[in-house]
C-alpha atoms as a PDB file:
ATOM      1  CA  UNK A   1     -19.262  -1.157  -0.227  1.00  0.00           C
ATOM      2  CA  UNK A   2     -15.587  -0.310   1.259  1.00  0.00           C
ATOM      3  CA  UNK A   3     -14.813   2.999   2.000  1.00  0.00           C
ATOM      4  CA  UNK A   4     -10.431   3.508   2.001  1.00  0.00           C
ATOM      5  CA  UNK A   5      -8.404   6.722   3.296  1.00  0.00           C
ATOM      6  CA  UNK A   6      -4.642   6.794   2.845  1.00  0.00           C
ATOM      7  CA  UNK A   7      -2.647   8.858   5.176  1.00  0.00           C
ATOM      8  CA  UNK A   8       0.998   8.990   5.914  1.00  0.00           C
ATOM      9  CA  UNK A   9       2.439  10.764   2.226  1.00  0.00           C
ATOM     10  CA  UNK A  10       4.621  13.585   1.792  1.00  0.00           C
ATOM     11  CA  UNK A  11       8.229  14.891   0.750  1.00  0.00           C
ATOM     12  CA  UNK A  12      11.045  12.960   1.986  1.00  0.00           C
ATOM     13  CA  UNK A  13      14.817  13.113   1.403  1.00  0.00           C
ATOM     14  CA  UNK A  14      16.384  10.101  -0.304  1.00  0.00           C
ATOM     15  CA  UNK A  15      17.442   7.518   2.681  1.00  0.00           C
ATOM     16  CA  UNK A  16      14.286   8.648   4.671  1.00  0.00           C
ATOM     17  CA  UNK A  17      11.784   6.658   5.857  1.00  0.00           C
ATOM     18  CA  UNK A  18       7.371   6.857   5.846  1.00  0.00           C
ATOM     19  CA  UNK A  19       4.602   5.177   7.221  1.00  0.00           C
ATOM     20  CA  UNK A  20       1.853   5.075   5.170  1.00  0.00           C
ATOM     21  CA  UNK A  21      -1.662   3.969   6.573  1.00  0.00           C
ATOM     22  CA  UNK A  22      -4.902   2.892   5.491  1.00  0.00           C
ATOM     23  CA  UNK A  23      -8.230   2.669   7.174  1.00  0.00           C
ATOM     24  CA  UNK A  24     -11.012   1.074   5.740  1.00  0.00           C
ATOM     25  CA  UNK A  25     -14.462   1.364   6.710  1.00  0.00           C
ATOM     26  CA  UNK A  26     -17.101  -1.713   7.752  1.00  0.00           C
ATOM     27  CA  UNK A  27     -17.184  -4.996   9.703  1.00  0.00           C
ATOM     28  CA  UNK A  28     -15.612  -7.247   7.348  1.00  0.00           C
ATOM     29  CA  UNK A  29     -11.608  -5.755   6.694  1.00  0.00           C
ATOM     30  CA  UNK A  30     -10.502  -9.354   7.741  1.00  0.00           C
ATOM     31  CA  UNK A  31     -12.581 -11.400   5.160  1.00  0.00           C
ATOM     32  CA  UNK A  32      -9.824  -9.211   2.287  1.00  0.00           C
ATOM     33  CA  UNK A  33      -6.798  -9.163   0.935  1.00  0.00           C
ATOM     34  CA  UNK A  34      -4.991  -5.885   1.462  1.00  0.00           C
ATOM     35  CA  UNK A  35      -3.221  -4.283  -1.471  1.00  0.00           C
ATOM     36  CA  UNK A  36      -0.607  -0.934  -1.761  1.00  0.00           C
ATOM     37  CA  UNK A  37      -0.076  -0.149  -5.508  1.00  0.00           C
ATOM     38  CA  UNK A  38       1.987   3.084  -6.713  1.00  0.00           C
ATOM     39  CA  UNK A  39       1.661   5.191 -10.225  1.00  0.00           C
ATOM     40  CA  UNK A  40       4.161   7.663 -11.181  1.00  0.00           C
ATOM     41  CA  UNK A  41       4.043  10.095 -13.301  1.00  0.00           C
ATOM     42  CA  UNK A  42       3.670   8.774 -17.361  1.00  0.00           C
ATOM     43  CA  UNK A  43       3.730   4.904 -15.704  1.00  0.00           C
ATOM     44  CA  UNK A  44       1.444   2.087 -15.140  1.00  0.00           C
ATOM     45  CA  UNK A  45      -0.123   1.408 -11.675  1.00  0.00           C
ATOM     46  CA  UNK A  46       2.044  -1.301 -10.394  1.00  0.00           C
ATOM     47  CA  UNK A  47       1.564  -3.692  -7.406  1.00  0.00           C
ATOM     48  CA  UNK A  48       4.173  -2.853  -4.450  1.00  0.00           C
ATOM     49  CA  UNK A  49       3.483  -5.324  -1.744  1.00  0.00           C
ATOM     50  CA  UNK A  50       0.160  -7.588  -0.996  1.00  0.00           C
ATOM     51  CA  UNK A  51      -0.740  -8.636   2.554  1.00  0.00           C
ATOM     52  CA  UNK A  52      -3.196 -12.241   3.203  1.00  0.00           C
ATOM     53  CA  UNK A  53      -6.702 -11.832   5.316  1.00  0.00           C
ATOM     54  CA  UNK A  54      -5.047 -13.175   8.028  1.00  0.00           C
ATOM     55  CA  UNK A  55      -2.026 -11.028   7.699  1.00  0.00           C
ATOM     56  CA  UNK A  56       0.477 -14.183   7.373  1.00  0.00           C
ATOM     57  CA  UNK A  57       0.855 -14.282   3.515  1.00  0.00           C
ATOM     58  CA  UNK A  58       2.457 -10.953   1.943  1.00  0.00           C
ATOM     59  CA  UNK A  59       4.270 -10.747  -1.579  1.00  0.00           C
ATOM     60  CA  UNK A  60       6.941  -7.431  -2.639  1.00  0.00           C
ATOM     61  CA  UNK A  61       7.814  -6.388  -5.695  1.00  0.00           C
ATOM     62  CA  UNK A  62      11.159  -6.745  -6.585  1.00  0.00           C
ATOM     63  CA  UNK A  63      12.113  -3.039  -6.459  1.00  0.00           C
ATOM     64  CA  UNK A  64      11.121  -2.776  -2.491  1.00  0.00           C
ATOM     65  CA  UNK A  65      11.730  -6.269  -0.911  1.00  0.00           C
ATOM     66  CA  UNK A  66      14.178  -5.844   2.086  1.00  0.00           C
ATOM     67  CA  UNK A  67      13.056  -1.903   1.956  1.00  0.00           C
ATOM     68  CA  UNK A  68       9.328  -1.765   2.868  1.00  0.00           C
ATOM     69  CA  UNK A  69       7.636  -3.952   5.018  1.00  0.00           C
ATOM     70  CA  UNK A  70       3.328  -4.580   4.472  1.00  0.00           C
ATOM     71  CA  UNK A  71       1.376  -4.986   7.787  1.00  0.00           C
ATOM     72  CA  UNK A  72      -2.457  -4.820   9.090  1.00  0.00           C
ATOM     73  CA  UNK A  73      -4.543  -4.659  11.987  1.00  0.00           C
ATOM     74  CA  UNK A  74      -8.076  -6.101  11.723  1.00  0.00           C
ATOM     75  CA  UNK A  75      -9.027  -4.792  15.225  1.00  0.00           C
ATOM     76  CA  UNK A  76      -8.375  -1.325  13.900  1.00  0.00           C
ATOM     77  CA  UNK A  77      -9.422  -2.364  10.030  1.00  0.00           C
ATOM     78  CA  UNK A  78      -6.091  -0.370   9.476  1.00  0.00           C
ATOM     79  CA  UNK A  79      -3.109  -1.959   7.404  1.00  0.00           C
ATOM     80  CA  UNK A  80       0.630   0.263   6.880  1.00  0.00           C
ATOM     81  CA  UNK A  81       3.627   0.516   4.567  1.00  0.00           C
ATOM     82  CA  UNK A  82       6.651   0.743   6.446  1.00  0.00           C
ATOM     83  CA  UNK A  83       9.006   2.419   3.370  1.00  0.00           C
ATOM     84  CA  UNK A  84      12.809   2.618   4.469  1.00  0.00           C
ATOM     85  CA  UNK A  85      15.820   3.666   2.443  1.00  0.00           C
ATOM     86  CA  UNK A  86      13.335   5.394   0.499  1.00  0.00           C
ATOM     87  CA  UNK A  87      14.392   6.291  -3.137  1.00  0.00           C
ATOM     88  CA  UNK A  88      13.589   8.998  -5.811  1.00  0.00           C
ATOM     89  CA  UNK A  89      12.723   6.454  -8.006  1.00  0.00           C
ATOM     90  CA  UNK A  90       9.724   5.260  -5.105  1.00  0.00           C
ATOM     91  CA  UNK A  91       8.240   8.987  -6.246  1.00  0.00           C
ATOM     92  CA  UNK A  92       4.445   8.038  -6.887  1.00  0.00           C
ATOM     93  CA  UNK A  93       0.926   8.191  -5.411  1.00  0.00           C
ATOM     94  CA  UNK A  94       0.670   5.320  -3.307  1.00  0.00           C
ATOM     95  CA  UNK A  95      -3.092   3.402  -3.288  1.00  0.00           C
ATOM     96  CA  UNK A  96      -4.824   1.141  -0.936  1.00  0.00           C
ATOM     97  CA  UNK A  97      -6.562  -1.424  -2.198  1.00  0.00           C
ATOM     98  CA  UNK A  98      -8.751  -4.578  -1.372  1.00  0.00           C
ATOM     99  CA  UNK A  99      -9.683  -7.974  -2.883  1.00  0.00           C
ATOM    100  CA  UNK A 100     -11.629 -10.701  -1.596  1.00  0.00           C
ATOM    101  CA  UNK A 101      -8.613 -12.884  -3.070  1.00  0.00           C
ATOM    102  CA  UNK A 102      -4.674 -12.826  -2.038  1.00  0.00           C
ATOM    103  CA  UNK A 103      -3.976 -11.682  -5.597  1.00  0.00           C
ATOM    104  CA  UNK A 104      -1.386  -9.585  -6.926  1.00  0.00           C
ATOM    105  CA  UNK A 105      -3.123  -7.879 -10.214  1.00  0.00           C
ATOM    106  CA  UNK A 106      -4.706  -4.902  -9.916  1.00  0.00           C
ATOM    107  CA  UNK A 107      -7.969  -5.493 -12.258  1.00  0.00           C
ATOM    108  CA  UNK A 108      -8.557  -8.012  -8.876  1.00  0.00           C
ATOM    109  CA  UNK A 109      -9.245  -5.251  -6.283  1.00  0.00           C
ATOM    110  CA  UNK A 110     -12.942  -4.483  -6.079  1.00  0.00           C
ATOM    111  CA  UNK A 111     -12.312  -1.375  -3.578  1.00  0.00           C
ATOM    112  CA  UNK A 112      -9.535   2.062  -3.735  1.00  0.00           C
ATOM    113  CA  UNK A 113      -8.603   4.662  -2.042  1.00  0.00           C
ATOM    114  CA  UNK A 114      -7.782   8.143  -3.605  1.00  0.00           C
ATOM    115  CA  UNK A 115      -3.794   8.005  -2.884  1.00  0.00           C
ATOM    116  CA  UNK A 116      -1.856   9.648  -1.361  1.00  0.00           C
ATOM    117  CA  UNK A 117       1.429  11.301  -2.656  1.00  0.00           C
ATOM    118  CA  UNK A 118       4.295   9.795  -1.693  1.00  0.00           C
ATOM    119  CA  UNK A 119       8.148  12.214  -3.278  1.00  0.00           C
ATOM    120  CA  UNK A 120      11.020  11.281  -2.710  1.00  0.00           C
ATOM    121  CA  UNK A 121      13.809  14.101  -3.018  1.00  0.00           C
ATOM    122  CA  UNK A 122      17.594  13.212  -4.272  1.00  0.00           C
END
């Protein structure tokens, strides 16, 4: 089994930036996919950007491409959200995920982390 731990949330004025960060436990980070899904309040978890094994596929949703950026590190089994020009309508708890398929649906990801809150203040 995988073991994820988001770090990196917290309260952030509109136009702000975060880094959010996952580390993932084990000797095989680089054999999956890397996922960062969000859920606010009342909504369904959606997918928010998707990063290959090898780090040179990635996919965005819509509603952050050209805002957040999806990166990873298999020497540190570590991969980030960059999240610029944040928004109040980015408010959610952000999740790790992994798959052993570049994939963008959730019911795909065999491994989660708890979250961690990401608010974004107007």
């Amino acid at each position: 089994q995988v073991q994820l731990v988001e770090s990196g949330g917290g309260l952030v004025q509109a136009g702000g930036s975060l880094r959010l960060s996952c580390a993932a436990s084990g000797r095989t980070f680089s054999s999956y996919a890397m996922g960062w899904f969000r859920q606010a309040p009342g909504k369904e978890r959606d997918v928010v950007a998707i990063i290959s094994q090898s780090g040179v596929g990635t996919y965005y949703a819509d509603s952050v491409k050209g805002r957040f950026t999806i990166s990873r590190d298999n020497a540190k089994n570590t991969v980030y959200l960059q999240m610029n020009s944040l928004k109040p309508e980015d408010t959610a708890v952000y999740y790790c995920a992994a798959s052993s398929s570049f994939v963008i649906a959730a019911p795909f990801y065999n491994y989660w982390g708890q979250g961690t809150q990401v608010t974004v203040s107007s």
